[in-house]
N, C-alpha and C. Protein backbone atom coordinates (compact mmCIF):
# COMPACT_ATOMS: atom_id res chain seq x y z
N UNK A 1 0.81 -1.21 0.00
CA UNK A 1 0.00 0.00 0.00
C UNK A 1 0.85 1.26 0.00
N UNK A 2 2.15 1.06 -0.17
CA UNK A 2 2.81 2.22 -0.52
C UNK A 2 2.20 3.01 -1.87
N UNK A 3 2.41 3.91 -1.60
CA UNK A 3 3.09 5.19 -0.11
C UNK A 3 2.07 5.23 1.01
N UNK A 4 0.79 5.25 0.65
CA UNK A 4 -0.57 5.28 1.52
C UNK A 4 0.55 5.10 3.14
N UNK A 5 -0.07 3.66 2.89
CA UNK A 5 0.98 3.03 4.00
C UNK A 5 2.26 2.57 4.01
N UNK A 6 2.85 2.89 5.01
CA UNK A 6 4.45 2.21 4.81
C UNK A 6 4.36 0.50 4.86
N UNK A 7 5.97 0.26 3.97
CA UNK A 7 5.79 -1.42 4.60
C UNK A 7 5.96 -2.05 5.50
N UNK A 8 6.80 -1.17 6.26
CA UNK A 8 6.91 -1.22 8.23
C UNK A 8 5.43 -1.26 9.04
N UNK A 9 4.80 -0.65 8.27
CA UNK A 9 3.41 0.09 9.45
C UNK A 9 2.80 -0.47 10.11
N UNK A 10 2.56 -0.42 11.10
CA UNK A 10 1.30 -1.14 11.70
C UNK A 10 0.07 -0.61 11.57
N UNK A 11 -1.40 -1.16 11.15
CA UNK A 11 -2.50 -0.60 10.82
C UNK A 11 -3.55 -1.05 12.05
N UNK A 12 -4.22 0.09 12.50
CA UNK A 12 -5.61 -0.46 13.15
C UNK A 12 -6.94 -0.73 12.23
N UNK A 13 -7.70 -1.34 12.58
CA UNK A 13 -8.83 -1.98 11.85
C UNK A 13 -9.78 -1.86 12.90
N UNK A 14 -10.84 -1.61 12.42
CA UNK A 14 -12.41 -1.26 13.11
C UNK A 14 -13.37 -2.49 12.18
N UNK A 15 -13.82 -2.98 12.83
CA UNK A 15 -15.59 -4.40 12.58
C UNK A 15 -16.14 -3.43 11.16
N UNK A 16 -16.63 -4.27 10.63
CA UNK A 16 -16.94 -3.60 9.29
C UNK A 16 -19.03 -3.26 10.31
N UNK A 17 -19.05 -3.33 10.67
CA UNK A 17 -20.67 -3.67 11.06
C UNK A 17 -20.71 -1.95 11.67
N UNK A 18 -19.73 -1.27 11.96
CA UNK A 18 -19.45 0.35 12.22
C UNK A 18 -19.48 0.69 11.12
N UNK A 19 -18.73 0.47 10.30
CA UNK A 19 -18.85 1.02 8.38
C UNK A 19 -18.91 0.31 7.43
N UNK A 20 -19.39 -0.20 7.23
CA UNK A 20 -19.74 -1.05 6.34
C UNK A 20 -18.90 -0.99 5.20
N UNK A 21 -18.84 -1.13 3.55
CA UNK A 21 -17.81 -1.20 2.80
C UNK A 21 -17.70 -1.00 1.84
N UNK A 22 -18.00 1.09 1.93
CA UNK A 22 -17.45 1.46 1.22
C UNK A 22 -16.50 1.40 0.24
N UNK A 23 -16.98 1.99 -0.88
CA UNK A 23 -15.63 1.47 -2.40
C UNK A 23 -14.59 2.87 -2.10
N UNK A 24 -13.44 2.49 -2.25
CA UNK A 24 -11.90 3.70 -2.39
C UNK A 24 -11.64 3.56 -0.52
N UNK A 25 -12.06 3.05 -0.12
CA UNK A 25 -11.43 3.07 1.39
C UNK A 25 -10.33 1.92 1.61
N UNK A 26 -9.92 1.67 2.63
CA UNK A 26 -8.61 0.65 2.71
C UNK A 26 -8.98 -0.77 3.99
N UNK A 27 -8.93 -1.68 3.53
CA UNK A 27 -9.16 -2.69 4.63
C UNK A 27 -8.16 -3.77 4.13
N UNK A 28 -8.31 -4.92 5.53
CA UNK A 28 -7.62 -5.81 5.72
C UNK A 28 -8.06 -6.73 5.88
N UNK A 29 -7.91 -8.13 4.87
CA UNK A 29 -8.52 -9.18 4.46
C UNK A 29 -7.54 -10.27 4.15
N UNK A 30 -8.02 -11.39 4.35
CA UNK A 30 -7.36 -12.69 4.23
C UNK A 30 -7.68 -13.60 2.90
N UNK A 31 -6.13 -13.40 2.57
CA UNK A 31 -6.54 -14.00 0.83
C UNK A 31 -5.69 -15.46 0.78
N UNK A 32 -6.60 -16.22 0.72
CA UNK A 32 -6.09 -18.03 0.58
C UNK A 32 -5.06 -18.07 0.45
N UNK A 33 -4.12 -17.82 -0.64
CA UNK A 33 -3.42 -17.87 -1.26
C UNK A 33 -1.89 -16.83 -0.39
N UNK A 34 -2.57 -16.19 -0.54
CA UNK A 34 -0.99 -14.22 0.16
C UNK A 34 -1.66 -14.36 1.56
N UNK A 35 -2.18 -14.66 2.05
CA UNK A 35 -1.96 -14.25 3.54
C UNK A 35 -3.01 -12.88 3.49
N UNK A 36 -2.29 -12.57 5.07
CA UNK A 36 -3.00 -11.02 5.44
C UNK A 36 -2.55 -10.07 4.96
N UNK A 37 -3.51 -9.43 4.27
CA UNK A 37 -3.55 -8.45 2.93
C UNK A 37 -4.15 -6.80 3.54
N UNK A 38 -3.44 -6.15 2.83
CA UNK A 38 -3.92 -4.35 3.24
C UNK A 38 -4.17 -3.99 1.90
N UNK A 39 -5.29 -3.53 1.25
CA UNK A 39 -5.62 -3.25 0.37
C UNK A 39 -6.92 -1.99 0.15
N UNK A 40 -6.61 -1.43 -1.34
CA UNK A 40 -8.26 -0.69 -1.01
C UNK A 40 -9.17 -1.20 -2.06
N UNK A 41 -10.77 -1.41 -1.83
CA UNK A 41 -11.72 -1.38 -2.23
C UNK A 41 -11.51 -0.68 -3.43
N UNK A 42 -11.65 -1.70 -4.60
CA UNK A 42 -12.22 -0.98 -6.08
C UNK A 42 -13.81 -1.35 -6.31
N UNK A 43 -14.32 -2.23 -6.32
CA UNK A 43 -15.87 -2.59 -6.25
C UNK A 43 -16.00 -4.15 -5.80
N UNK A 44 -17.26 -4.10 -6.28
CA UNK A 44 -18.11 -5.35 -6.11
C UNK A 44 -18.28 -6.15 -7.56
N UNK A 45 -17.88 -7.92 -7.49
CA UNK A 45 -18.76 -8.44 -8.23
C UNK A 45 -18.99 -9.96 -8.23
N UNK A 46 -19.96 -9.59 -8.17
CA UNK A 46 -20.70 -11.25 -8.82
C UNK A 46 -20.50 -11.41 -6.89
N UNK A 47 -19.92 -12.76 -6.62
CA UNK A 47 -19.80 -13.12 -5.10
C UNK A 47 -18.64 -12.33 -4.45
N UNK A 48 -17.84 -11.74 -4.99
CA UNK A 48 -16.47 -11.22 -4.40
C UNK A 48 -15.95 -9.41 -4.38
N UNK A 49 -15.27 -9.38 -4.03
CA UNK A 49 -14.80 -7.97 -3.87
C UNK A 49 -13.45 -7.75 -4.31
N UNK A 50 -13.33 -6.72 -5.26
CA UNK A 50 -11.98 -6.33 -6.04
C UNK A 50 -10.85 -5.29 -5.05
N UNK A 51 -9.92 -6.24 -4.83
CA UNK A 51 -9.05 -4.92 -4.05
C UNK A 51 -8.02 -4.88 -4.96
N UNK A 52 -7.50 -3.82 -4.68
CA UNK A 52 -6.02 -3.00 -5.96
C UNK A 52 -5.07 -2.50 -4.40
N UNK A 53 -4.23 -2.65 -4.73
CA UNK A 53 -2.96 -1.61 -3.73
C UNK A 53 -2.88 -0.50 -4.62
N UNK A 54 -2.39 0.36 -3.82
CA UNK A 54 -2.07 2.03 -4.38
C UNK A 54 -0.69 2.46 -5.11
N UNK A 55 0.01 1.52 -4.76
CA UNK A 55 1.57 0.82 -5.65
C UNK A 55 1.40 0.64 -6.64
N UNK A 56 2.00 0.92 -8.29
CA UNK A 56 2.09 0.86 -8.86
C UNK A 56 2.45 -0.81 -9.55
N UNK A 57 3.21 -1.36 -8.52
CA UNK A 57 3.63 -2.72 -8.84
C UNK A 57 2.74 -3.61 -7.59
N UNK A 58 1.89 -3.23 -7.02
CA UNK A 58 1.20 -4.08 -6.14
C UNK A 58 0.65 -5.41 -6.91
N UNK A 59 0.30 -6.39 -6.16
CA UNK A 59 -0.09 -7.50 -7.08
C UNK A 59 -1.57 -7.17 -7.90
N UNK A 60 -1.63 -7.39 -8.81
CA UNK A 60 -2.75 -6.81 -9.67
C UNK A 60 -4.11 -7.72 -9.35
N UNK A 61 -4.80 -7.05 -9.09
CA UNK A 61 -6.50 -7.66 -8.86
C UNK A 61 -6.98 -9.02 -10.04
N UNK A 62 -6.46 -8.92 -11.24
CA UNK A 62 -6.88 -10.26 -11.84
C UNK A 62 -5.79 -11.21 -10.86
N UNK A 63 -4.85 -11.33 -10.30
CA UNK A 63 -3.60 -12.28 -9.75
C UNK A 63 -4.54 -12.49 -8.35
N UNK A 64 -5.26 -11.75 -7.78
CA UNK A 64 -5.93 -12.12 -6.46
C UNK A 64 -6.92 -12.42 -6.58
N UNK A 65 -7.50 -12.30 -7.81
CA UNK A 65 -9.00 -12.50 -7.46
C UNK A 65 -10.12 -12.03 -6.72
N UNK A 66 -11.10 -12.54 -6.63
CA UNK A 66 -12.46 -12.12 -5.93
C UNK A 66 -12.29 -12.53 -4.24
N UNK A 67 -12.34 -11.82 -3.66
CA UNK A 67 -12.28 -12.00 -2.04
C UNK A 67 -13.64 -12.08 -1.59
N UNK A 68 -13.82 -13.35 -1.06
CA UNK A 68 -14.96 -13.10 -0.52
C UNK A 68 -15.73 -12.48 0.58
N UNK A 69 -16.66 -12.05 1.03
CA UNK A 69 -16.96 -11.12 2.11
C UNK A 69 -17.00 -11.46 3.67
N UNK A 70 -16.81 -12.90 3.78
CA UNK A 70 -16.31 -13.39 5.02
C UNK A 70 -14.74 -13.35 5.60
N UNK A 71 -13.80 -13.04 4.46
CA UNK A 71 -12.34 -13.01 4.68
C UNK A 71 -11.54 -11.83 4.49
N UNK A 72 -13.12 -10.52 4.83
CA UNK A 72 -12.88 -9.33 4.84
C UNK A 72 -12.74 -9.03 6.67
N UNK A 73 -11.54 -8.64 6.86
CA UNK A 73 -11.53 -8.68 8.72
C UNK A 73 -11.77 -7.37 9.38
N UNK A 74 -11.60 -6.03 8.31
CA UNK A 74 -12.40 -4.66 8.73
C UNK A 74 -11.79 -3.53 7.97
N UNK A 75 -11.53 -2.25 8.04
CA UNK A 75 -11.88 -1.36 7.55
C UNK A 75 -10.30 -0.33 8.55
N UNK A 76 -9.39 -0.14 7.50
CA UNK A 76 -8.39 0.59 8.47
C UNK A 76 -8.50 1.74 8.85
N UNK A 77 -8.47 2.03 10.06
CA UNK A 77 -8.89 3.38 10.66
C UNK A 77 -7.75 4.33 10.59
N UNK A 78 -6.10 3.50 10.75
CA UNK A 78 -5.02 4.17 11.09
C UNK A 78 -4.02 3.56 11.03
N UNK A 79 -2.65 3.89 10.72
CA UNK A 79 -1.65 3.42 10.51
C UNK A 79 -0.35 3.86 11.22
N UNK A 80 0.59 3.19 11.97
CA UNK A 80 1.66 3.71 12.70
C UNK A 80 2.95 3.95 12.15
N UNK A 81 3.85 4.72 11.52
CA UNK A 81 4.80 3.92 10.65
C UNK A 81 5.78 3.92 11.68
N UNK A 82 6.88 3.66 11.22
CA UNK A 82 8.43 3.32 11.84
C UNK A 82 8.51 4.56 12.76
N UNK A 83 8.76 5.45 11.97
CA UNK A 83 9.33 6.40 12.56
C UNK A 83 8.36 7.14 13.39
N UNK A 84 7.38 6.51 14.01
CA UNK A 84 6.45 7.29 15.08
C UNK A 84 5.04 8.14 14.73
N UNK A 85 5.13 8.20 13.46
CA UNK A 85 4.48 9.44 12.68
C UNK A 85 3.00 8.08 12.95
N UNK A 86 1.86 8.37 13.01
CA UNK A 86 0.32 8.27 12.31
C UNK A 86 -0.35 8.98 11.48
N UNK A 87 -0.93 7.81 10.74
CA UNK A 87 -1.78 8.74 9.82
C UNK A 87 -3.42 8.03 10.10
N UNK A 88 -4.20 8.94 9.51
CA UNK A 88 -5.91 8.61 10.04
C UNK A 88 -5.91 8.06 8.61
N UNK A 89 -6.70 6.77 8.07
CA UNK A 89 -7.35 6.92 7.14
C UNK A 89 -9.36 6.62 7.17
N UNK A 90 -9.52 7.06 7.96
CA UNK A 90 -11.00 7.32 8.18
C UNK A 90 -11.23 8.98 8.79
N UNK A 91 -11.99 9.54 8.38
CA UNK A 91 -12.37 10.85 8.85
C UNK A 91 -14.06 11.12 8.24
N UNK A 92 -14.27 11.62 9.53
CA UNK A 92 -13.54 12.18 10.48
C UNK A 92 -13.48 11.74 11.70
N UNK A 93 -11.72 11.73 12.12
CA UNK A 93 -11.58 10.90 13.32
C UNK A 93 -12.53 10.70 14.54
N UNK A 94 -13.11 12.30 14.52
CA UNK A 94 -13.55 12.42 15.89
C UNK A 94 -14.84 11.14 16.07
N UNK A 95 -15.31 11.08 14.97
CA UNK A 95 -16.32 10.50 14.99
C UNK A 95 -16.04 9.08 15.61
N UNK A 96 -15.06 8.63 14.63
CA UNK A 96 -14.56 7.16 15.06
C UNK A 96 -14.20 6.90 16.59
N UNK A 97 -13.67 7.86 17.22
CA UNK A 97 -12.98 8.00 18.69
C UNK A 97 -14.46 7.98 19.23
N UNK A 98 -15.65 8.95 18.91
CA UNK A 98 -16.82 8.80 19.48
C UNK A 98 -17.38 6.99 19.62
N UNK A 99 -17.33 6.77 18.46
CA UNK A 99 -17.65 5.17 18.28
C UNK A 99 -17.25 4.55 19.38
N UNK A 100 -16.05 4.43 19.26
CA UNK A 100 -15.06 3.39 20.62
C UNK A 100 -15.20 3.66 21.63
N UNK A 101 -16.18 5.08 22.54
CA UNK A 101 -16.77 5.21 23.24
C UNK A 101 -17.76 4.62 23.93
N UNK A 102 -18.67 4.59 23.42
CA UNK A 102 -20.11 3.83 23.12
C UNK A 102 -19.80 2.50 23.55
């Protein structure tokens, strides 16, 4: 998911049942084949869901295939990189921080 995310990063993830799944957002899903995957939402089809990385050389969506919607594990809220820095990718934060309240 470079640059989005670094390849160091650590990402938080929020239950998709808070946001459901939105297309152009970024989540983390388990693909048979690659393991645990950080990717973003290009659409929907047929039984599965198309993810693309933001990398130019990321593995290409015909090579992964259709993910199905059970081996979708949630929706990244945030990312830590190496060097200390975070970034939000849900906004607006406050809202989300409200959520985890509740």
């Amino acid at each position: 998911m470079q640059p989005t995310i670094g390849a160091e990063a650590y990402v938080v993830y929020a239950d998709l049942k808070l946001f459901g799944l939105p297309v152009g957002q970024i989540y983390v899903f388990r693909h048979a084949e690659l393991g645990l995957m950080v990717k973003r939402l290009r659409g929907k089809n047929g039984e599965g869901y198309i993810f693309v990385g933001d990398n130019p050389v990321s593995i290409r969506p015909e090579k992964m295939g259709l993910v199905p919607r059970r081996d979708i594990k949630g929706r990244v809220i945030c990312s830590f990189a190496e060097n200390g820095g975070i970034k939000f990718h849900y906004y607006p934060a406050k809202h989300f921080l409200a959520k985890c309240k509740d």
